[in-house]
N, C-alpha and C. Protein backbone atom coordinates (compact mmCIF):
# COMPACT_ATOMS: atom_id res chain seq x y z
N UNK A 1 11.47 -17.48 3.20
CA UNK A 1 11.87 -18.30 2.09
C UNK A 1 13.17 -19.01 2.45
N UNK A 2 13.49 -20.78 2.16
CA UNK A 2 14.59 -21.09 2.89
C UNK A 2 15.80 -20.79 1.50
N UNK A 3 16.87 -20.89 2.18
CA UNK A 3 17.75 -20.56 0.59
C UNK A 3 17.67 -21.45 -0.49
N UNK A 4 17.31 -22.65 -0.36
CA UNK A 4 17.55 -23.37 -1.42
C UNK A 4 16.28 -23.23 -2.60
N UNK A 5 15.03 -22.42 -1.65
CA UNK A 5 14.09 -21.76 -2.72
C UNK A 5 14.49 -20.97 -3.57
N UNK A 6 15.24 -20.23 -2.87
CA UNK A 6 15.44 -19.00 -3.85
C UNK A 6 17.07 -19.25 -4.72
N UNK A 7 16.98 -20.37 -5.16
CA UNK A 7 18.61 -20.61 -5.99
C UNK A 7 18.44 -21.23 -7.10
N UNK A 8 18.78 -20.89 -8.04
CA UNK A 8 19.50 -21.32 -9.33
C UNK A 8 20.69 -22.56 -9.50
N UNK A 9 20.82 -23.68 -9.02
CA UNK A 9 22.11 -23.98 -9.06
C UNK A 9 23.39 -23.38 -8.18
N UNK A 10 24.19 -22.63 -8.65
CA UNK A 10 25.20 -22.41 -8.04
C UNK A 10 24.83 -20.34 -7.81
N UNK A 11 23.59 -19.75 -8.33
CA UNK A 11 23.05 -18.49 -8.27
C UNK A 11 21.97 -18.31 -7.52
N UNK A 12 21.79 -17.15 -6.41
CA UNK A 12 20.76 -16.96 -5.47
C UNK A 12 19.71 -16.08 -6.66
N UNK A 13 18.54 -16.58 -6.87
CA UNK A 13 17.44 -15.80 -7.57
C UNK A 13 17.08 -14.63 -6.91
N UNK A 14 18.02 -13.17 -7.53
CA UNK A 14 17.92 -12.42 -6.19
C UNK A 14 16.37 -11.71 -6.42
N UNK A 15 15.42 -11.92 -7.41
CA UNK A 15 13.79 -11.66 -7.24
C UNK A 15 13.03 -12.08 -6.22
N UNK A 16 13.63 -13.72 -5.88
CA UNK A 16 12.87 -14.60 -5.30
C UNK A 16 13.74 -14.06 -3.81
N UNK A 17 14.67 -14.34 -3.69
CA UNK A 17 15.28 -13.96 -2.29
C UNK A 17 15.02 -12.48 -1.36
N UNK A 18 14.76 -11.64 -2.43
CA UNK A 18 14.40 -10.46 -1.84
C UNK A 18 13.36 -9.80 -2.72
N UNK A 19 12.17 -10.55 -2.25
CA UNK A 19 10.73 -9.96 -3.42
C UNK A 19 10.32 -8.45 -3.43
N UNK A 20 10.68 -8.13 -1.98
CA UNK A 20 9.75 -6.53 -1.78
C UNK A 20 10.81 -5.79 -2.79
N UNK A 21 12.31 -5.77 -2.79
CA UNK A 21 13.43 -5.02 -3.59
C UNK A 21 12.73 -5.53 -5.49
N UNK A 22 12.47 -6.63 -5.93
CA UNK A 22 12.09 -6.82 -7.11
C UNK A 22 10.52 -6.19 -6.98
N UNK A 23 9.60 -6.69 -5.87
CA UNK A 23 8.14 -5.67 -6.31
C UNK A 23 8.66 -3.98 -6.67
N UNK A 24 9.46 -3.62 -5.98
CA UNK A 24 9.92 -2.31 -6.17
C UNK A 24 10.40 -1.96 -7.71
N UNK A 25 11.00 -2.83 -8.04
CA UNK A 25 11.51 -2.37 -9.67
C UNK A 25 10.19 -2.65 -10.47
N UNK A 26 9.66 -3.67 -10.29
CA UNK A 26 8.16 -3.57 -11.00
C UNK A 26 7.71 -3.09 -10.83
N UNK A 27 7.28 -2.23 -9.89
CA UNK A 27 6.49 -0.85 -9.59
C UNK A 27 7.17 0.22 -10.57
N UNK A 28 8.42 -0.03 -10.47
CA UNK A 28 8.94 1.43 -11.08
C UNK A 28 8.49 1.10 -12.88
N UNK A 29 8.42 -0.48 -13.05
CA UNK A 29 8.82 -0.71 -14.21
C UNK A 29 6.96 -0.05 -15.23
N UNK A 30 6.47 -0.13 -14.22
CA UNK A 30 5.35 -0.19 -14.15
C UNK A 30 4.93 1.50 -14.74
N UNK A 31 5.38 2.09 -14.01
CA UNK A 31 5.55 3.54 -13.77
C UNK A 31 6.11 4.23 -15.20
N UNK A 32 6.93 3.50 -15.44
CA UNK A 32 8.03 3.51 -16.76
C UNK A 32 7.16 3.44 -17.96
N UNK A 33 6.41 2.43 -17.93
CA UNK A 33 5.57 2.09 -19.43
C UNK A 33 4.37 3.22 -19.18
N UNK A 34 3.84 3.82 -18.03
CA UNK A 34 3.09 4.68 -18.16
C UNK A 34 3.54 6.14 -18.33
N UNK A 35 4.84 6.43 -18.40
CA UNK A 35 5.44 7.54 -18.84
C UNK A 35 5.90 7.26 -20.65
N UNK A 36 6.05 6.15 -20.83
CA UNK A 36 6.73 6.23 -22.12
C UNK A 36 5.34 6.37 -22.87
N UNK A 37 4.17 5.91 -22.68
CA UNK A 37 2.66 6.12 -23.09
C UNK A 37 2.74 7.92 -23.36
N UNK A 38 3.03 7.75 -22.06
CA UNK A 38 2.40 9.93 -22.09
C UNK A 38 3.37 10.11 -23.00
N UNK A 39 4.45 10.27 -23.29
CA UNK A 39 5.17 10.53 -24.01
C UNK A 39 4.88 10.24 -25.46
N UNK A 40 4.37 9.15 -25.84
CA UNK A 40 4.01 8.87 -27.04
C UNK A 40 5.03 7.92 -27.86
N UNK A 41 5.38 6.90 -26.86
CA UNK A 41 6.01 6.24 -27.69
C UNK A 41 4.99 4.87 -27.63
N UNK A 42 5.34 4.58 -28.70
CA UNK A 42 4.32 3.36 -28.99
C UNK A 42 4.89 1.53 -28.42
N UNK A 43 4.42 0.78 -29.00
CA UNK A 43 4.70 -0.61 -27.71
C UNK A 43 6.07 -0.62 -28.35
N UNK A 44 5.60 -0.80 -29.97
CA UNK A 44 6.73 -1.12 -30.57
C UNK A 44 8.46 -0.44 -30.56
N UNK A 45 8.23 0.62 -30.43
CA UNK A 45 9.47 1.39 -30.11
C UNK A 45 10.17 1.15 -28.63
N UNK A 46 9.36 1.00 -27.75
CA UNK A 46 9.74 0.48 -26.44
C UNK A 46 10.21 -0.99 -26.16
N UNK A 47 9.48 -1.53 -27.03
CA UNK A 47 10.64 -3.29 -27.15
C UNK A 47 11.38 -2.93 -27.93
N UNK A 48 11.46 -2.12 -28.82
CA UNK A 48 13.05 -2.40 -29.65
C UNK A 48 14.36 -1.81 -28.74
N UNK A 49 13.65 -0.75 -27.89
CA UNK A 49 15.03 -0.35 -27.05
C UNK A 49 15.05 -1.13 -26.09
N UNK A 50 13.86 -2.24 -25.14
CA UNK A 50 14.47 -3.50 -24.38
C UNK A 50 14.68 -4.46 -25.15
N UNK A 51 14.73 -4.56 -26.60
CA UNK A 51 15.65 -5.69 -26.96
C UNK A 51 17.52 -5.39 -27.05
N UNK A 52 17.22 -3.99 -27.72
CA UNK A 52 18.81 -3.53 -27.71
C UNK A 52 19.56 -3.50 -26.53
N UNK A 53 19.21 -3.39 -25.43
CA UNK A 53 19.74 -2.89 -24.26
C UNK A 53 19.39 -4.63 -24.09
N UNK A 54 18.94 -5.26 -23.84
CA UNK A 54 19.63 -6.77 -23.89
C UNK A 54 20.25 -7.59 -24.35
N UNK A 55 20.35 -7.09 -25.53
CA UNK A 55 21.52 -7.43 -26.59
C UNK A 55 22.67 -6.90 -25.77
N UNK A 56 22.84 -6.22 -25.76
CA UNK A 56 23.98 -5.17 -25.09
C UNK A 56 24.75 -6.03 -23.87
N UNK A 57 23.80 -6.26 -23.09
CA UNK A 57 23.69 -6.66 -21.78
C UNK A 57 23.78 -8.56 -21.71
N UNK A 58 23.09 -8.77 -22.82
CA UNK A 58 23.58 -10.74 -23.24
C UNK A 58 22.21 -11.23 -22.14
N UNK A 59 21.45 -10.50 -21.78
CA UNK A 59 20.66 -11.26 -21.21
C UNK A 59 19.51 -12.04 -22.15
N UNK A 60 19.90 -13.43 -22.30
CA UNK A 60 18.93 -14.26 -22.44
C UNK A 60 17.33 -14.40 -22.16
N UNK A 61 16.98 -14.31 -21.10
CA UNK A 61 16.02 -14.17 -20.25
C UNK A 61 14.84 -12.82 -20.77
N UNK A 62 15.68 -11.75 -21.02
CA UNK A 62 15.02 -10.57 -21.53
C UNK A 62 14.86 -10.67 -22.89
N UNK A 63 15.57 -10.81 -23.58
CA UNK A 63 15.66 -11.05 -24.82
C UNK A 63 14.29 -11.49 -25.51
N UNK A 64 14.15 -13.04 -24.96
CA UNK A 64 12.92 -14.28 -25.17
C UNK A 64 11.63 -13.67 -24.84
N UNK A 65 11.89 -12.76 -23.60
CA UNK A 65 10.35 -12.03 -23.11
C UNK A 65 9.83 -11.06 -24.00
N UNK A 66 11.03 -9.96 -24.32
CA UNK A 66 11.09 -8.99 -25.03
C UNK A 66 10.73 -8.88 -26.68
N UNK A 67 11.35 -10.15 -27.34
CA UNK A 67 10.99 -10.90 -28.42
C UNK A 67 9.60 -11.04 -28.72
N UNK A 68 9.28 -11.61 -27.70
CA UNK A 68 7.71 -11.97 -28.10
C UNK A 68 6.64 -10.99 -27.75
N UNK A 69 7.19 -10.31 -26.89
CA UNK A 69 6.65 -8.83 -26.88
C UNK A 69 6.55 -7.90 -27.86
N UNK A 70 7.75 -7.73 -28.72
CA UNK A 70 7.81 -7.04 -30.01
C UNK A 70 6.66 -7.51 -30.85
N UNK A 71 6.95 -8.85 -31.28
CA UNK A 71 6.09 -9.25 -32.53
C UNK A 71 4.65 -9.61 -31.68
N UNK A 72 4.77 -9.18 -30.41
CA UNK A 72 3.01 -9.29 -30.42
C UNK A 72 2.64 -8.02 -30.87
N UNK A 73 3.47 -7.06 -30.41
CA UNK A 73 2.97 -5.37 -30.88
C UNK A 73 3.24 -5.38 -31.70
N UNK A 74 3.32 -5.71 -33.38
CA UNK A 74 3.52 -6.08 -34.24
C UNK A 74 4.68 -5.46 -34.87
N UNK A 75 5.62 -5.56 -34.26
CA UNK A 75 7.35 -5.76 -35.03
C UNK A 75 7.09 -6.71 -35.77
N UNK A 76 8.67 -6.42 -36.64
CA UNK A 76 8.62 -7.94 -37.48
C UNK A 76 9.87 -8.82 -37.50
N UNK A 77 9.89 -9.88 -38.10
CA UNK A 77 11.02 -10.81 -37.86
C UNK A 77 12.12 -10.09 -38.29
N UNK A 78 11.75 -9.50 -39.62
CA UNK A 78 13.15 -9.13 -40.53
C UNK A 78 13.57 -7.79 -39.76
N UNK A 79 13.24 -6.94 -38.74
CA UNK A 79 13.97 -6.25 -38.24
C UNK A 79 14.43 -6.63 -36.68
N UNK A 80 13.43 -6.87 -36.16
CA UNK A 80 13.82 -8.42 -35.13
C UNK A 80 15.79 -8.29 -35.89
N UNK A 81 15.41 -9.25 -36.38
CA UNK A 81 16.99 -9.70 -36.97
C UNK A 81 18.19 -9.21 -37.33
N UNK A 82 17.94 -7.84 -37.58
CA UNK A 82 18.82 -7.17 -37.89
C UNK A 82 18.98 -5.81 -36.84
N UNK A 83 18.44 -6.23 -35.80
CA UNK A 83 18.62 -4.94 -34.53
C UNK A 83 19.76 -4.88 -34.50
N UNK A 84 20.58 -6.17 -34.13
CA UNK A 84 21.93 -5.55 -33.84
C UNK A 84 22.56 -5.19 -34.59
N UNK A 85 22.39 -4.71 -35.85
CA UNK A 85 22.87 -4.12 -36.63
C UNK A 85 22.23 -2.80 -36.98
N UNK A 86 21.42 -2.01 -36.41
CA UNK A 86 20.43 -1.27 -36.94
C UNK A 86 21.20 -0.47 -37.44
N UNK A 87 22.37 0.53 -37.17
CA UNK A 87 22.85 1.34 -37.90
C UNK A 87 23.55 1.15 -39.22
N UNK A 88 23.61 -0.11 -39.47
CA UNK A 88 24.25 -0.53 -40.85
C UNK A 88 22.58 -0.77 -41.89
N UNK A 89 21.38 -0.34 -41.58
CA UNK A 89 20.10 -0.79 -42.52
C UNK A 89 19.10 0.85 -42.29
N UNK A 90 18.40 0.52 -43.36
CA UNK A 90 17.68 1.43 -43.61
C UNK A 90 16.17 1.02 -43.05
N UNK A 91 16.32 0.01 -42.45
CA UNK A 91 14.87 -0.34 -41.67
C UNK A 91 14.44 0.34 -40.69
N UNK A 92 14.85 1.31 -40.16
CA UNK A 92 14.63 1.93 -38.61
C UNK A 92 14.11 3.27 -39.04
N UNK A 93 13.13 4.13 -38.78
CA UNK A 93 13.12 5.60 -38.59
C UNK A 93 13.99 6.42 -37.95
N UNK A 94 14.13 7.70 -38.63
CA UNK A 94 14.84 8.41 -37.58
C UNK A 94 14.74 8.07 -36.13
N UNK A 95 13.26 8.47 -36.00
CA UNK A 95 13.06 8.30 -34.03
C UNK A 95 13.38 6.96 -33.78
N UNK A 96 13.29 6.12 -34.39
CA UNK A 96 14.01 4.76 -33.51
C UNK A 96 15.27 4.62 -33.67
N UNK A 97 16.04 5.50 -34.50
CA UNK A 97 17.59 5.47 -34.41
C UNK A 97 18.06 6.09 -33.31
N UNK A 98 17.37 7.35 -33.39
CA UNK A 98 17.41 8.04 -32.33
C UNK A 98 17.47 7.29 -30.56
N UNK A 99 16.15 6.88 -30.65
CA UNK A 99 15.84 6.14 -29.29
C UNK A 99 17.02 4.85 -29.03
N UNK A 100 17.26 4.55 -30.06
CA UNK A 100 18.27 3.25 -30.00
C UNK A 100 19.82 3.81 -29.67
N UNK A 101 20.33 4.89 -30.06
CA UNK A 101 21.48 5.45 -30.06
C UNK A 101 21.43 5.84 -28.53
N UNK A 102 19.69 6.71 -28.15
CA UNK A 102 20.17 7.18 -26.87
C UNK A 102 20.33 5.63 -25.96
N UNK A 103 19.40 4.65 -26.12
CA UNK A 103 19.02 3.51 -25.24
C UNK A 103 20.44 2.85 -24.91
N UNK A 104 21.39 2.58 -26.08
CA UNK A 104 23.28 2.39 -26.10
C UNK A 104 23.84 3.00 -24.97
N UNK A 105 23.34 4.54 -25.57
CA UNK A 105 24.67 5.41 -24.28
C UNK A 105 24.08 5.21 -23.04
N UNK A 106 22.92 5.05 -22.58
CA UNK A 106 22.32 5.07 -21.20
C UNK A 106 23.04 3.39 -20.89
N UNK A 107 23.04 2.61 -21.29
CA UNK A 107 23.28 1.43 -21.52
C UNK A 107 24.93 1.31 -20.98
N UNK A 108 25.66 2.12 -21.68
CA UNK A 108 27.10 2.70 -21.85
C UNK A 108 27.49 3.30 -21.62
N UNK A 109 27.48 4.14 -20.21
CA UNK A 109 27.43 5.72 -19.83
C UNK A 109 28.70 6.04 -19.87
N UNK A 110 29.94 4.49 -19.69
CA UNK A 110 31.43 5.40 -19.66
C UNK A 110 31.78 6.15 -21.37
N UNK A 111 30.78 6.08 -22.42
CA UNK A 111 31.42 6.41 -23.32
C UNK A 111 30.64 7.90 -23.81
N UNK A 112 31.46 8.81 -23.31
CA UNK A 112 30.89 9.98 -22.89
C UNK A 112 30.76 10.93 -24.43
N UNK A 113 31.71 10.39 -25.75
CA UNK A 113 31.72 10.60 -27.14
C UNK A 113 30.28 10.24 -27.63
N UNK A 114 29.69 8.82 -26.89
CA UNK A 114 28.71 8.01 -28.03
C UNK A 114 27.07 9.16 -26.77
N UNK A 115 27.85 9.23 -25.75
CA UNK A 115 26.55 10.25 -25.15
C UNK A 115 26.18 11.50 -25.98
N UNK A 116 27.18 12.33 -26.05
CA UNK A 116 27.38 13.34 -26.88
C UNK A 116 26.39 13.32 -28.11
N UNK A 117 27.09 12.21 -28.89
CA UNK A 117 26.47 11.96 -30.37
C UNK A 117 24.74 11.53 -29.95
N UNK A 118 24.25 10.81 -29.56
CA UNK A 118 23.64 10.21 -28.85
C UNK A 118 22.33 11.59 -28.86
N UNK A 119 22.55 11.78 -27.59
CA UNK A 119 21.80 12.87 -27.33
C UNK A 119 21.33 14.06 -28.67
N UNK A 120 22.66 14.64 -29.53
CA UNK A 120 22.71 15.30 -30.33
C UNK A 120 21.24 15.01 -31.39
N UNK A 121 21.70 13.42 -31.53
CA UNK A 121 20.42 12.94 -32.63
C UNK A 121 19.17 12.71 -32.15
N UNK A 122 18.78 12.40 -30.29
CA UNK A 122 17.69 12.17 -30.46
C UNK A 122 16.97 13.75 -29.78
N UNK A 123 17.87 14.94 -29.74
CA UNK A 123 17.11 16.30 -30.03
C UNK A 123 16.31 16.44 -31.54
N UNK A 124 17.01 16.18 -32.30
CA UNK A 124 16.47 16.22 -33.61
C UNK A 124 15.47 15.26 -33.72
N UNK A 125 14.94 14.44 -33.01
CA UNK A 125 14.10 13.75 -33.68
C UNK A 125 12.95 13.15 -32.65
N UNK A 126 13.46 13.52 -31.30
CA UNK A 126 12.63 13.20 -29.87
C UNK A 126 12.34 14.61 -29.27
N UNK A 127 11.10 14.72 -28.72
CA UNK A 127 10.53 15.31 -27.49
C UNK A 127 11.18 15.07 -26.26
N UNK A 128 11.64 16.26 -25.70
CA UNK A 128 12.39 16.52 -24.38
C UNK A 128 11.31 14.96 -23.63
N UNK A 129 9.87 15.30 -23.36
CA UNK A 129 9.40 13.89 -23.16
C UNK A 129 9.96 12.93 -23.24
N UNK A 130 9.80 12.61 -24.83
CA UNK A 130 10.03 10.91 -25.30
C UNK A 130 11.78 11.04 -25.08
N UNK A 131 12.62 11.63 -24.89
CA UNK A 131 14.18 11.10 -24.51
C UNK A 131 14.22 10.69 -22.87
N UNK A 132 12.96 11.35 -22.19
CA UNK A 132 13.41 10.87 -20.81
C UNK A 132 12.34 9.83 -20.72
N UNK A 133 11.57 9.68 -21.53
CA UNK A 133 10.55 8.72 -21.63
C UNK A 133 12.27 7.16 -22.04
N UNK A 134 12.55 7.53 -23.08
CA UNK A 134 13.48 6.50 -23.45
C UNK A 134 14.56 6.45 -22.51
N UNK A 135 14.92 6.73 -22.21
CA UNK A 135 16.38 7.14 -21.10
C UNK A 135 15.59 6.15 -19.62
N UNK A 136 14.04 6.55 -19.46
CA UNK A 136 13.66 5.79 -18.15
C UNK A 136 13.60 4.11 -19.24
N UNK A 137 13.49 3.78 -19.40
CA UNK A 137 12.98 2.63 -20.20
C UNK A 137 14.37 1.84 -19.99
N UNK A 138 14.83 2.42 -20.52
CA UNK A 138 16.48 1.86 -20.75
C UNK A 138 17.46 1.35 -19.31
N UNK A 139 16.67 2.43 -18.53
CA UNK A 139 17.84 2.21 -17.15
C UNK A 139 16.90 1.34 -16.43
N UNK A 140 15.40 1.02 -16.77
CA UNK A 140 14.45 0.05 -16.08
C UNK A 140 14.90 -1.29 -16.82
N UNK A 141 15.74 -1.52 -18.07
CA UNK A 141 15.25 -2.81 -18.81
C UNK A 141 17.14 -3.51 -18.29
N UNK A 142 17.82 -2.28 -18.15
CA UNK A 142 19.03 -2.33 -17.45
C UNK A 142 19.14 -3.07 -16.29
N UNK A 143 18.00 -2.74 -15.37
CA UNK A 143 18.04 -3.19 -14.00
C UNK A 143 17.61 -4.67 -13.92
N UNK A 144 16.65 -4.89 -14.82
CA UNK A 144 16.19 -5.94 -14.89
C UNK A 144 16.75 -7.07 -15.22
N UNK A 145 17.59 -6.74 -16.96
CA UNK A 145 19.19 -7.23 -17.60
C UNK A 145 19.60 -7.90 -15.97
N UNK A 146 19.79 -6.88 -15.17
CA UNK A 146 20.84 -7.65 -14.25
C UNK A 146 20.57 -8.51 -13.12
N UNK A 147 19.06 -7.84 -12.84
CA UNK A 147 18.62 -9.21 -12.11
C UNK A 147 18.36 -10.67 -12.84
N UNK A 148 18.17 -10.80 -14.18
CA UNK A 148 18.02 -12.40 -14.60
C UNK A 148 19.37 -12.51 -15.16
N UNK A 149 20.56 -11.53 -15.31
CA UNK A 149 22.04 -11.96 -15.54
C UNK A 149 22.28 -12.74 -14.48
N UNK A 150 22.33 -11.81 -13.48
CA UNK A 150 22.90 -12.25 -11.83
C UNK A 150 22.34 -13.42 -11.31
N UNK A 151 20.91 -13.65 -11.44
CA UNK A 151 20.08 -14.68 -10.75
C UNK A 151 19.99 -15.93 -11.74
N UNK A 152 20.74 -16.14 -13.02
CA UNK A 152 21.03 -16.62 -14.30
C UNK A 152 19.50 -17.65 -14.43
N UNK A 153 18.19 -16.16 -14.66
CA UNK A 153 17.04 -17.08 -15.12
C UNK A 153 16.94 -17.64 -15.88
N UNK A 154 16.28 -18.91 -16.51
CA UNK A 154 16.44 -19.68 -17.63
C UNK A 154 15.27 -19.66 -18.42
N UNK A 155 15.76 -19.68 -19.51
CA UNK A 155 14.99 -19.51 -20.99
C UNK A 155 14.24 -21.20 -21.23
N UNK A 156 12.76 -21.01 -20.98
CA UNK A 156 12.31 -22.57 -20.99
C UNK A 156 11.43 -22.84 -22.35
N UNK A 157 11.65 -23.85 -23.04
CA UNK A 157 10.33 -23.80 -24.59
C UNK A 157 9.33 -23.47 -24.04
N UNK A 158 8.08 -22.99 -24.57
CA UNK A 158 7.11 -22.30 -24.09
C UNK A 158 5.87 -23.51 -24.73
N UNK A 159 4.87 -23.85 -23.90
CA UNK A 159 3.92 -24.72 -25.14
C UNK A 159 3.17 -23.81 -25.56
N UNK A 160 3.58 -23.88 -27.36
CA UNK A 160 2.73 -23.40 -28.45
C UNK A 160 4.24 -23.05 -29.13
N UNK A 161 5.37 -22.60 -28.72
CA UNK A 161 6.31 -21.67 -29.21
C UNK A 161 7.51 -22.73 -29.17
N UNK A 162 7.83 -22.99 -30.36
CA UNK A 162 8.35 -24.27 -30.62
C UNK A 162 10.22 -23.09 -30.21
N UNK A 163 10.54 -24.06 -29.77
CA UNK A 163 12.56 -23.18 -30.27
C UNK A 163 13.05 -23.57 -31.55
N UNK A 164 12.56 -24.56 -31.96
CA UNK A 164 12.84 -24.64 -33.38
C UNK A 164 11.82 -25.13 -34.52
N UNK A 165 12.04 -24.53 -35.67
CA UNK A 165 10.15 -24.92 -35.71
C UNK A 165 10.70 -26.32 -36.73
């Protein structure tokens, strides 16, 4: 691949520049959604912790994918909207507070208080499973966060999916 394939402007697309290192995280990512299955978490609970953990993270790129991923597994707008706020609403279940609190600290590992708390709540309400089911999810949607941060992929209108309706 010559370099100017694999660039962004003034950013090397590090997917495109080094494919076998990105087939590798898709493999894992791959691996990931078939553990969070065994575990029993459903689609929907698994995009809400790769939307949070891109929120977190400001990736654009994930966000837009992740988005439309939710409301295909049928999330909805009005909590869509208020993720980043989930702990201030009564829209979330325990287990997705849970999963969302742990998905933060994995997200946030220097804050060793919000791990603590973190963990505490999703014993009460997660399977030793579904926390490492969520915990893998989180550090896969992490990795990813940073390859379309770093490689600054761009968010394009989609035809059918207006950006503004």
């Amino acid at each position: 691949m010559t370099d100017t394939a694999a660039r962004a402007g003034d950013r090397v697309c590090i997917d495109k520049q080094s494919p076998d290192a990105y087939r590798a995280l898709a493999a894992t990512a791959a691996t990931v959604k078939g553990v969070a299955a065994a575990a029993g978490l459903d689609r929907v609970l698994v995009e809400l912790v790769n939307l949070r953990v891109s929120q977190l993270n400001a990736c654009a790129y994930c966000l837009d994918l992740h988005t439309r991923a939710a409301l295909q597994a049928g999330e909805t707008t009005r909590r869509l909207g208020v993720l980043a706020a989930w702990r201030d609403t009564e829209l979330f279940s325990p287990r997705e507070r849970a999963a969302l609190a742990l998905a933060e600290a994995t997200t946030r590992p220097a804050d060793a208080g919000a791990q603590t708390t973190a963990y505490a709540e999703a014993r009460s309400a997660l399977s030793d499973d579904e926390i490492s089911a969520v915990i893998w999810v989180a550090i896969t949607i992490n990795a990813f966060n940073r390859v379309s941060v770093m490689s600054k992929h761009p968010v394009r209108e989609s035809p059918g999916v207006p950006a503004r309706p």
